[in-house]
N, C-alpha and C. Protein backbone atom coordinates (compact mmCIF):
# COMPACT_ATOMS: atom_id res chain seq x y z
N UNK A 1 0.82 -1.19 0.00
CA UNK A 1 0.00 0.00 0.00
C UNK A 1 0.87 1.26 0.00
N UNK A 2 1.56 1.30 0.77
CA UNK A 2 3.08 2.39 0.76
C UNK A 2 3.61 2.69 -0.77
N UNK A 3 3.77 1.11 -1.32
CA UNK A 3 4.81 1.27 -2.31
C UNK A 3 4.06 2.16 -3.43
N UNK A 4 3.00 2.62 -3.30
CA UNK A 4 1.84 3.41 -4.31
C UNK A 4 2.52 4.84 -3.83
N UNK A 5 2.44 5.17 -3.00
CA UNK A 5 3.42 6.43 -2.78
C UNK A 5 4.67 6.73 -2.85
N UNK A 6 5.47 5.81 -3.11
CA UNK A 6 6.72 5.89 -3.44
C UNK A 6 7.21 7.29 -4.21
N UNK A 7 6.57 6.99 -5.53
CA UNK A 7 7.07 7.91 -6.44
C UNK A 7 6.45 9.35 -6.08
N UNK A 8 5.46 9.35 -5.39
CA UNK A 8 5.48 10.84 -4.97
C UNK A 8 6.23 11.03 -3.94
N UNK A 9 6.56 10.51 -3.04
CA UNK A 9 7.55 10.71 -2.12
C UNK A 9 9.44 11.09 -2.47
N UNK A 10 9.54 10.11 -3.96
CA UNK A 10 10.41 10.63 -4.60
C UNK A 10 10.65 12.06 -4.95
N UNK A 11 9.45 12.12 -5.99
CA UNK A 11 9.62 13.57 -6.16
C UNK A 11 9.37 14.57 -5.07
N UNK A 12 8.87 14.32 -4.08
CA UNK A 12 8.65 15.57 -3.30
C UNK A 12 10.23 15.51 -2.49
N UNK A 13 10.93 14.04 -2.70
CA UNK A 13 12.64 14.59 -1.74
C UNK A 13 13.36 14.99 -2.71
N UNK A 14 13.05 14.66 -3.87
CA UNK A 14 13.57 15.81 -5.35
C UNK A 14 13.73 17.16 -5.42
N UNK A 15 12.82 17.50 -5.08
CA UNK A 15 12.28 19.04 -5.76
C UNK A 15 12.58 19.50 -4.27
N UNK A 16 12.66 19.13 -3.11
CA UNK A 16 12.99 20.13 -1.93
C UNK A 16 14.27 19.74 -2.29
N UNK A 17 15.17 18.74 -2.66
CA UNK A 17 16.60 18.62 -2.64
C UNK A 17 16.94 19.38 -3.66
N UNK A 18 16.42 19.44 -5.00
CA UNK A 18 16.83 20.70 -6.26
C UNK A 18 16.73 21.87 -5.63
N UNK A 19 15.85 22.01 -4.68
CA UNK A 19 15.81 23.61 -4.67
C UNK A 19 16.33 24.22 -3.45
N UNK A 20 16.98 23.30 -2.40
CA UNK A 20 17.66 23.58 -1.57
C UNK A 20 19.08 23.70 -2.06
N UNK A 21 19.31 23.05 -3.29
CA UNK A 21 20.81 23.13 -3.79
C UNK A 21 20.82 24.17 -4.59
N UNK A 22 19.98 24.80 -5.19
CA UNK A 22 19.89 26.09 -6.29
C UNK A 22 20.21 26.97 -5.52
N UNK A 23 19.72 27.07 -4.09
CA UNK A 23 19.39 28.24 -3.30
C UNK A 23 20.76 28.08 -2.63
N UNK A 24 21.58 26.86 -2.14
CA UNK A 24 23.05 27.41 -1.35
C UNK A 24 24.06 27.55 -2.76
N UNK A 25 23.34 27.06 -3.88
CA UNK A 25 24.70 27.34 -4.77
C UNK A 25 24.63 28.76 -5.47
N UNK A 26 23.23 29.56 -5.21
CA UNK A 26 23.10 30.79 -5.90
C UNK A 26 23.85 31.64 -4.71
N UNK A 27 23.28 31.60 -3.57
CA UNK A 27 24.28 31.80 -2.30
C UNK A 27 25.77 32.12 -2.33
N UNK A 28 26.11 31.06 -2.54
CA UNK A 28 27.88 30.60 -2.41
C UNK A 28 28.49 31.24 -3.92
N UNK A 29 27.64 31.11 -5.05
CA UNK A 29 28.77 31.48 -6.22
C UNK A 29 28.05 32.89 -6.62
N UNK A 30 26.89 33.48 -6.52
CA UNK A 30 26.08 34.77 -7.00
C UNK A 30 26.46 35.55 -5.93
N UNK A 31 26.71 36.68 -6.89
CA UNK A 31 27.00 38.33 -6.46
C UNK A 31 26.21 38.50 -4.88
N UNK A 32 26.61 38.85 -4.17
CA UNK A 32 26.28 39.26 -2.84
C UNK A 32 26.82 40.37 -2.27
N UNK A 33 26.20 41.71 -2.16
CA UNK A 33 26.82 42.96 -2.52
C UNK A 33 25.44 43.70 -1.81
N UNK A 34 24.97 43.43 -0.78
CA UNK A 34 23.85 44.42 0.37
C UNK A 34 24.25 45.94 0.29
N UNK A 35 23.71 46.62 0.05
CA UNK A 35 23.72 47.98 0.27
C UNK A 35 22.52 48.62 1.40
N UNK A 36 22.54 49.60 1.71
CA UNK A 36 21.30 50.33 2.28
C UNK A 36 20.20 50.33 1.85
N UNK A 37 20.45 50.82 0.35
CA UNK A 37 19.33 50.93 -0.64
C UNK A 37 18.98 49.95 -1.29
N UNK A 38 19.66 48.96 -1.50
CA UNK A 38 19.06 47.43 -1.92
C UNK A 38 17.99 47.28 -0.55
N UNK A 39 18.43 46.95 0.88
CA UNK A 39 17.84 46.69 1.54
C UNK A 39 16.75 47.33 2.35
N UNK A 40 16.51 48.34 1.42
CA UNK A 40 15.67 49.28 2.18
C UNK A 40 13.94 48.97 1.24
N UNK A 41 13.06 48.98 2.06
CA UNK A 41 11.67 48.28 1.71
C UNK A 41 11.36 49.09 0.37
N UNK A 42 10.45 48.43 -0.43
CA UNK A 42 10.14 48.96 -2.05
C UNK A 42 9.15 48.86 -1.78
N UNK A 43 8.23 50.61 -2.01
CA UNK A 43 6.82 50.70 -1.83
C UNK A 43 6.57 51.02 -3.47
N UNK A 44 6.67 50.88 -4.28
CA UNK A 44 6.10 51.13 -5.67
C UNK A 44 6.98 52.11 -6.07
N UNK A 45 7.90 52.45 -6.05
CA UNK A 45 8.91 53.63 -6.90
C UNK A 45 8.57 54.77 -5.47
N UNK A 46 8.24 54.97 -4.86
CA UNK A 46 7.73 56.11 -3.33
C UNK A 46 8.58 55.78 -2.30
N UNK A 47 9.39 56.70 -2.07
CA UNK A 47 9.84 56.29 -0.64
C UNK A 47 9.11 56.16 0.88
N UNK A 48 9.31 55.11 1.20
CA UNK A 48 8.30 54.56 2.55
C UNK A 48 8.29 55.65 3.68
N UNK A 49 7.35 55.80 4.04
CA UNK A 49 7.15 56.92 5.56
C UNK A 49 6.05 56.08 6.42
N UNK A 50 6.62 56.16 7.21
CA UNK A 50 5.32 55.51 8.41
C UNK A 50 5.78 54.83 9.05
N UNK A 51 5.17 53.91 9.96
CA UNK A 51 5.11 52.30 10.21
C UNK A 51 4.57 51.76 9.24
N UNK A 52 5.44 50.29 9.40
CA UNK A 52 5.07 49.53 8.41
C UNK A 52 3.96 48.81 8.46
N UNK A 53 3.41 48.54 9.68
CA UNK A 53 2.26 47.75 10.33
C UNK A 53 1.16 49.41 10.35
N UNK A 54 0.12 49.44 9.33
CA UNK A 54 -0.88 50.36 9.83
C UNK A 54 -2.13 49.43 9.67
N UNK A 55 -3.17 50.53 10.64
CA UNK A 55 -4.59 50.15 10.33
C UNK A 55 -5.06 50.07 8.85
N UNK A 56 -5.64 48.49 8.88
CA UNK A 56 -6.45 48.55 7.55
C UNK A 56 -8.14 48.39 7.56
N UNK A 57 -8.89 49.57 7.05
CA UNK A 57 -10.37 49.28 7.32
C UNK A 57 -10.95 48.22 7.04
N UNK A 58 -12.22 48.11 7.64
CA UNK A 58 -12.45 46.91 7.43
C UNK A 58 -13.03 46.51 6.34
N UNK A 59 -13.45 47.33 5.19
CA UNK A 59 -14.04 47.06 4.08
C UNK A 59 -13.16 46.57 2.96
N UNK A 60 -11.94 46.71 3.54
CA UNK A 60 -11.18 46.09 2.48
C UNK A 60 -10.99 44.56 2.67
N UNK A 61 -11.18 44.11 3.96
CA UNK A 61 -11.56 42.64 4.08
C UNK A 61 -12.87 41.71 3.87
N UNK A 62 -13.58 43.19 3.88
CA UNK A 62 -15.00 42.35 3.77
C UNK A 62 -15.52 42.68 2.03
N UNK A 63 -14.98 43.83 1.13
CA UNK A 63 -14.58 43.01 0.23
C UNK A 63 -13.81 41.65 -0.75
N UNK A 64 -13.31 41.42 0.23
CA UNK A 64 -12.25 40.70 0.06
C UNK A 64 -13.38 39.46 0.27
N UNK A 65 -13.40 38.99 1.69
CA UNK A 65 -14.21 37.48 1.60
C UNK A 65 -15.34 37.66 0.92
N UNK A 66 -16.35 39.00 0.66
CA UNK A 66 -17.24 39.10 -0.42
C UNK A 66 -16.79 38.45 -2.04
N UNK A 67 -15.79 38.87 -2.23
CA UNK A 67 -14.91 38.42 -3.61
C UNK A 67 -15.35 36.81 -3.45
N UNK A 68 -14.40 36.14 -2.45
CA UNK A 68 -14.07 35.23 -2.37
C UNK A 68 -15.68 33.92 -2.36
N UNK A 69 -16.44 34.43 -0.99
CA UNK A 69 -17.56 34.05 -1.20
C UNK A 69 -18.17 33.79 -2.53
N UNK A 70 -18.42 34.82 -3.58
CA UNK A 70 -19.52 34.89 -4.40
C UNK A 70 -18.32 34.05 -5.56
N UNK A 71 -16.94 34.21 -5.55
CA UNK A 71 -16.29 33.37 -6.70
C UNK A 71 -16.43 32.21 -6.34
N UNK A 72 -16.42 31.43 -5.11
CA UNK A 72 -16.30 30.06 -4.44
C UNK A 72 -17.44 29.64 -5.09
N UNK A 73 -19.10 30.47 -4.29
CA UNK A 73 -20.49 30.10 -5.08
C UNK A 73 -20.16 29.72 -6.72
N UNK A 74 -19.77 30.96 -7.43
CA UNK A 74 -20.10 30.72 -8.79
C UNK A 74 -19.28 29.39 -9.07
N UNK A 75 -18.26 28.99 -8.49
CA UNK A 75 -17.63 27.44 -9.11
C UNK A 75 -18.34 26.69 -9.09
N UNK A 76 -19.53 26.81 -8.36
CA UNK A 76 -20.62 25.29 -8.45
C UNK A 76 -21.49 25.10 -9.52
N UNK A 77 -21.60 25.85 -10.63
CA UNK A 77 -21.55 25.74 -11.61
C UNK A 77 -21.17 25.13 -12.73
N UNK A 78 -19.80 24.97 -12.41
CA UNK A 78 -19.15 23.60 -13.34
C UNK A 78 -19.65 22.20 -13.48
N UNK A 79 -19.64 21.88 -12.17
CA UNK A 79 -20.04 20.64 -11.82
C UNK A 79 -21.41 20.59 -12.36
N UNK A 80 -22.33 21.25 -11.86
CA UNK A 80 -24.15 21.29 -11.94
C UNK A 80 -23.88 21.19 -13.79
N UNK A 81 -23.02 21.97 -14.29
CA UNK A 81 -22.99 22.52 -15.93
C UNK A 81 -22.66 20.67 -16.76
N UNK A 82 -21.67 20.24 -15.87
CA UNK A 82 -20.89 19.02 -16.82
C UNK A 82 -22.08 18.14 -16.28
N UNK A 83 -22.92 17.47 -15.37
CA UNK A 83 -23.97 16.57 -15.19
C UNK A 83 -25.08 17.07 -15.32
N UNK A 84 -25.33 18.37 -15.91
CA UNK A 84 -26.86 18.76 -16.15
C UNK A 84 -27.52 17.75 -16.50
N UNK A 85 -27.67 17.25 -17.75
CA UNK A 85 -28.53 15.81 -18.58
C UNK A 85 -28.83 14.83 -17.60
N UNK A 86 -27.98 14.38 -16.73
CA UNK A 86 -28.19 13.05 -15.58
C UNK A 86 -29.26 13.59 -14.53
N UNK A 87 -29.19 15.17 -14.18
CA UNK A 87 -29.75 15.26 -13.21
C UNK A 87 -31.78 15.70 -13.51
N UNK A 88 -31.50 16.03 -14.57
CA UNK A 88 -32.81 16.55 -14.94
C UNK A 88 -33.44 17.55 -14.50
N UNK A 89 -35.20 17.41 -14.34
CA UNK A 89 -35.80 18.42 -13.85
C UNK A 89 -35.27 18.80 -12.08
N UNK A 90 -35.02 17.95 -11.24
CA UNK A 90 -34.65 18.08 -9.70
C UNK A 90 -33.33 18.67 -9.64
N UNK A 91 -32.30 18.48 -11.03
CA UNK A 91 -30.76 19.40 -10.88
C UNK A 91 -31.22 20.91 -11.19
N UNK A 92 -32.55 21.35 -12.29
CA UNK A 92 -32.31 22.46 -12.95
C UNK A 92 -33.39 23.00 -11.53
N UNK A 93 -34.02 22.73 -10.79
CA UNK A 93 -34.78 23.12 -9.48
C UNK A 93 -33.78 23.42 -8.16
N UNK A 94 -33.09 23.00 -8.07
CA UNK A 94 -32.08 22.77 -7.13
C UNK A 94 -31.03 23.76 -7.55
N UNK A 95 -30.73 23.91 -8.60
CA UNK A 95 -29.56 24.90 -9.18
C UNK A 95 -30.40 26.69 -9.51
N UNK A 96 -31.48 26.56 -9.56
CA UNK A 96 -32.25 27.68 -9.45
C UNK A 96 -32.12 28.12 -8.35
N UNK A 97 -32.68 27.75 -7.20
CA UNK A 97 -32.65 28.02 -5.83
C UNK A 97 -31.71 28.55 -5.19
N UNK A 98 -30.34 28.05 -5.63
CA UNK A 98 -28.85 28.46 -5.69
C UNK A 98 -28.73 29.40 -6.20
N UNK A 99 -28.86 29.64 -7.07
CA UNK A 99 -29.17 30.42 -8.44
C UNK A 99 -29.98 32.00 -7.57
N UNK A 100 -30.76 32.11 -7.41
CA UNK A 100 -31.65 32.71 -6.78
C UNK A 100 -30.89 33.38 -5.12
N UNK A 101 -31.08 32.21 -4.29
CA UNK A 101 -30.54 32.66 -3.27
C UNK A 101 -28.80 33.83 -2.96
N UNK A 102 -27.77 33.43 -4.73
CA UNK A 102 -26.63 33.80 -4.34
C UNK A 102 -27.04 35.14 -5.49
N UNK A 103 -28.31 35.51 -6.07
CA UNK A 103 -28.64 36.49 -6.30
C UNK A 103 -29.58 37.43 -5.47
N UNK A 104 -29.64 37.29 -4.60
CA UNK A 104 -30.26 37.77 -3.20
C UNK A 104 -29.31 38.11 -2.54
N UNK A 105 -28.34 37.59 -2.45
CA UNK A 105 -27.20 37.98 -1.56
C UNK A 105 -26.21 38.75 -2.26
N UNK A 106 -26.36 38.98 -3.53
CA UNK A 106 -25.51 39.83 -4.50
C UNK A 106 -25.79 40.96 -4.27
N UNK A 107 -27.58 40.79 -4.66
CA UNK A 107 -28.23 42.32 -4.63
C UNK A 107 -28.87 43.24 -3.21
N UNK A 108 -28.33 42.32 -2.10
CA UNK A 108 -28.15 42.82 -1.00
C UNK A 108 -27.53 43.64 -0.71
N UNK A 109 -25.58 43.17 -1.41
CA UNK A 109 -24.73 43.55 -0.87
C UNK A 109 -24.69 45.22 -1.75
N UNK A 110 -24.86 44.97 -3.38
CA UNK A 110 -24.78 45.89 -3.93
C UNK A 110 -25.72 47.14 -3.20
N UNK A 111 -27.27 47.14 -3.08
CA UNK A 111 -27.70 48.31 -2.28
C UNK A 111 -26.70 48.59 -1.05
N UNK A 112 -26.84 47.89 -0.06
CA UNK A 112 -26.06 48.79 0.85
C UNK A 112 -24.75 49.39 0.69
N UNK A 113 -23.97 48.76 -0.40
CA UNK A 113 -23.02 49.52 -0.61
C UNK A 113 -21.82 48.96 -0.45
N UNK A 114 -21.68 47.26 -0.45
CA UNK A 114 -20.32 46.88 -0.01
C UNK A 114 -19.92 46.11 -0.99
N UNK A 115 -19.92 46.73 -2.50
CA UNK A 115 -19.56 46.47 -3.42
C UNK A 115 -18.66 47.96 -3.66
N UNK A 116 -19.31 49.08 -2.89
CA UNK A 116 -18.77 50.28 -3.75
C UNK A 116 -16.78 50.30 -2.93
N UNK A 117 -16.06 51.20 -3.75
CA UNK A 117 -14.65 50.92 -3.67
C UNK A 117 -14.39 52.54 -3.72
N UNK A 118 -13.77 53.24 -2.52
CA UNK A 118 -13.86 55.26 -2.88
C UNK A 118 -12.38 54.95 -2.57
């Protein structure tokens, strides 16, 4: 039962052993030459002012799992899309409802406003 994993076990002591050796041999033989300004943080071409740790509102997270939510929903689609024919009238009832409900929760979010981005 093991011996079925073998070969992924191979490759996974492969690819951490390739890339642990890329990384001490880029190390040991590549240019290594730290400056101030190499090491100093890259905010987009702007030089950094602040702390680096600030407050972030919260709408930028709750867009965020909003994103995530409504893309996760729409993947169920695929599946319902590739067995439509098998499932019949009870898949296209069932996928409505879905259908429906994650358009209720779309047009929720859009009125109050946690779609908008200022």
């Amino acid at each position: 039962m093991l011996s079925d994993y073998a070969p992924i076990a191979a490759l996974l002591i492969l690819t951490v052993g390739m890339s642990s050796l890329i990384l001490f041999m880029s190390r040991i033989f590549g240019p290594y030459r730290p400056t101030a300004r190499k090491l100093a943080p890259y905010e987009s071409g702007m030089q950094p002012f602040g702390q680096a740790i600030r407050r972030i509102p919260v709408r930028f997270y709750r867009v965020a799992v909003l994103f995530i939510l409504f893309d996760i929903e729409v993947i169920f689609f695929l599946p319902w899309a590739v067995i439509f024919r098998d499932l019949r009238v009870y898949g296209l009832v069932v996928m409505g409802v879905f259908f429906f409900v994650l358009t209720v929760g779309f047009v929720y979010e859009w009125k109050v406003g946690g779609l908008e981005w200022e």
